[in-house]
Protein backbone atom coordinates (compact mmCIF):
# COMPACT_ATOMS: atom_id res chain seq x y z
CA UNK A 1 -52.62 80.01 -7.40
CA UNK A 2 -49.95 80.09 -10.16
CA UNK A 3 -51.20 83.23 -11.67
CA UNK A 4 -51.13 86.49 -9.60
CA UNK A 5 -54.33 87.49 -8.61
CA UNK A 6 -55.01 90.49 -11.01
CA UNK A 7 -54.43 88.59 -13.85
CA UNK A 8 -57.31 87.46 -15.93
CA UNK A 9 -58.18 84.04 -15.52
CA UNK A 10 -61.03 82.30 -17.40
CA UNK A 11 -64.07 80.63 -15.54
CA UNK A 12 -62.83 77.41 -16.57
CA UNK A 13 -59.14 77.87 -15.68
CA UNK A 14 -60.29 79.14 -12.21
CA UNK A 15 -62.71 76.22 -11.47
CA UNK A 16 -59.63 73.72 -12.56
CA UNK A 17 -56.74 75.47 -10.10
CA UNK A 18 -59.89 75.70 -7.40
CA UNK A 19 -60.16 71.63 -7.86
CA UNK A 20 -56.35 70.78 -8.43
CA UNK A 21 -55.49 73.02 -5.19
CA UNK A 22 -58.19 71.54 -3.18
CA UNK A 23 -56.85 67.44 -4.48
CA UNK A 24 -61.10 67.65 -5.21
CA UNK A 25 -60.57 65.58 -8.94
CA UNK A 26 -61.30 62.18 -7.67
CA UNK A 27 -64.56 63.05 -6.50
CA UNK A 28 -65.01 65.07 -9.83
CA UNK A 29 -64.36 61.86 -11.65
CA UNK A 30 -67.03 59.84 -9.32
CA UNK A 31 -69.22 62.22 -10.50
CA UNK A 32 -68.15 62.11 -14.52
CA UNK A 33 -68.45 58.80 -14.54
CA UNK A 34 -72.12 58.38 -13.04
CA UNK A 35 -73.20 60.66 -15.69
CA UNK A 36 -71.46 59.21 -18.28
CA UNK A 37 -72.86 55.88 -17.46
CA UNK A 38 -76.53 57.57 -17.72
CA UNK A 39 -75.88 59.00 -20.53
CA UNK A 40 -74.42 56.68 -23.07
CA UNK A 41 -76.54 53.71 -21.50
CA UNK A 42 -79.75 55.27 -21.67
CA UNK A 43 -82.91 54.74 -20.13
CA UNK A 44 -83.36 51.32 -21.06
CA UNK A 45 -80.68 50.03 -18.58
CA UNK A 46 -81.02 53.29 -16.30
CA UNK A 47 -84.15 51.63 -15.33
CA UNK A 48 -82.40 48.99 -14.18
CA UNK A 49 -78.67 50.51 -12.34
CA UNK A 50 -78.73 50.91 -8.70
CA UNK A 51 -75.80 52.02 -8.49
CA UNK A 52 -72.75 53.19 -10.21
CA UNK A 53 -69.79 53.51 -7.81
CA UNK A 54 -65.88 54.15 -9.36
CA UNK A 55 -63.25 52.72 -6.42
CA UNK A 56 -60.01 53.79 -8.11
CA UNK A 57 -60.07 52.58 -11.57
CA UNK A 58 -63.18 49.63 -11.22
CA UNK A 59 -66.90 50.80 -12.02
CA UNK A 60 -69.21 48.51 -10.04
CA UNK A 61 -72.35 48.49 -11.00
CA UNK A 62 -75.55 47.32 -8.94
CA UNK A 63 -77.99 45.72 -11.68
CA UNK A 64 -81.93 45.24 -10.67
CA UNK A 65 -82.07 42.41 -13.64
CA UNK A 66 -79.61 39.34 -13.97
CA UNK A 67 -80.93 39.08 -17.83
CA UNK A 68 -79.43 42.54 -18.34
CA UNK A 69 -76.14 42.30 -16.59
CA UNK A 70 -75.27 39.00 -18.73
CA UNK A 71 -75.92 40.85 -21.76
CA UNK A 72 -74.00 43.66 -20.63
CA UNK A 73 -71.08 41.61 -19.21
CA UNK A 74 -70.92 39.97 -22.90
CA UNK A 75 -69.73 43.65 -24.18
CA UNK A 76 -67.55 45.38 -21.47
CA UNK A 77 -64.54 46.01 -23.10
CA UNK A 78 -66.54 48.07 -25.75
CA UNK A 79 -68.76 49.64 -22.37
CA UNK A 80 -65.01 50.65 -20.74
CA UNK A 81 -64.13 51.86 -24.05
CA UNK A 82 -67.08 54.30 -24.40
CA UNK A 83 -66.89 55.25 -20.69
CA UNK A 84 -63.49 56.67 -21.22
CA UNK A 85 -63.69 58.17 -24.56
CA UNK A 86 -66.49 59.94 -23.06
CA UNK A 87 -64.58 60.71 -20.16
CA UNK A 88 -61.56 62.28 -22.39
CA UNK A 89 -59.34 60.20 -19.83
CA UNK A 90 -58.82 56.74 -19.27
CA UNK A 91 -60.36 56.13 -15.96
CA UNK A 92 -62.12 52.62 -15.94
CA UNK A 93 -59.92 49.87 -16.52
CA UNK A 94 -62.38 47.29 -15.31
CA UNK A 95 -66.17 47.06 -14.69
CA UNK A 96 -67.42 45.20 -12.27
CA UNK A 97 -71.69 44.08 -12.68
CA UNK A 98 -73.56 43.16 -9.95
C-alpha cells in the first residue's frame, strides 16, 4: 500500500488500493454496468434483458423481444450517454442489442 500501515485510512480508500493492487477494476466495472443498466432501464425492459455483458468498452445486450430492441436501438447514443454519466466514467462507447 502507499500509506504505511498505521496510518488511518478510510473504508473507501482501503477498498480502492485493495482493488487497484489486486488489477480487480474491470470486473468492478462488469458489475457497475449490469446495475446501471437495471437501474436506469427499469422493469419494463428488465423483463425483457437476458443478458448484459461489457467486453472492453461494448455493452451487448441479449433482448427476449425484437419490438423492444428496435425501439431501443432507435435511442442508443442517449442509452450510452446515461450509462456513463451514471457510471461517473466513460466506459461504453458502443452498445451492441441482440
Amino acid at each position: 500500500m502507499a500509506k504505511r500501515r498505521n496510518e488511518n485510512l478510510s473504508m473507501g480508500e482501503a477498498l480502492s488500493e485493495f482493488i487497484r493492487e489486486n488489477r480487480l477494476q474491470h470486473g468492478m466495472d462488469k458489475v457497475d454496468v449490469r446495475e446501471a443498466w437495471r437501474k436506469l432501464m427499469g422493469n419494463g425492459v428488465n423483463n425483457y434483458t437476458n443478458t448484459v455483458e461489457l467486453r472492453g468498452d461494448t455493452l451487448f445486450v441479449g433482448l427476449s423481444s425484437s419490438v423492444l430492441r428496435e425501439e431501443l436501438a432507435l435511442g442508443k447514443s442517449k442509452i450510452i450517454t446515461m450509462l456513463n454519466e451514471d457510471l461517473g466514467k466513460e466506459l461504453v462507447k458502443k452498445l451492441v442489442l441482440r
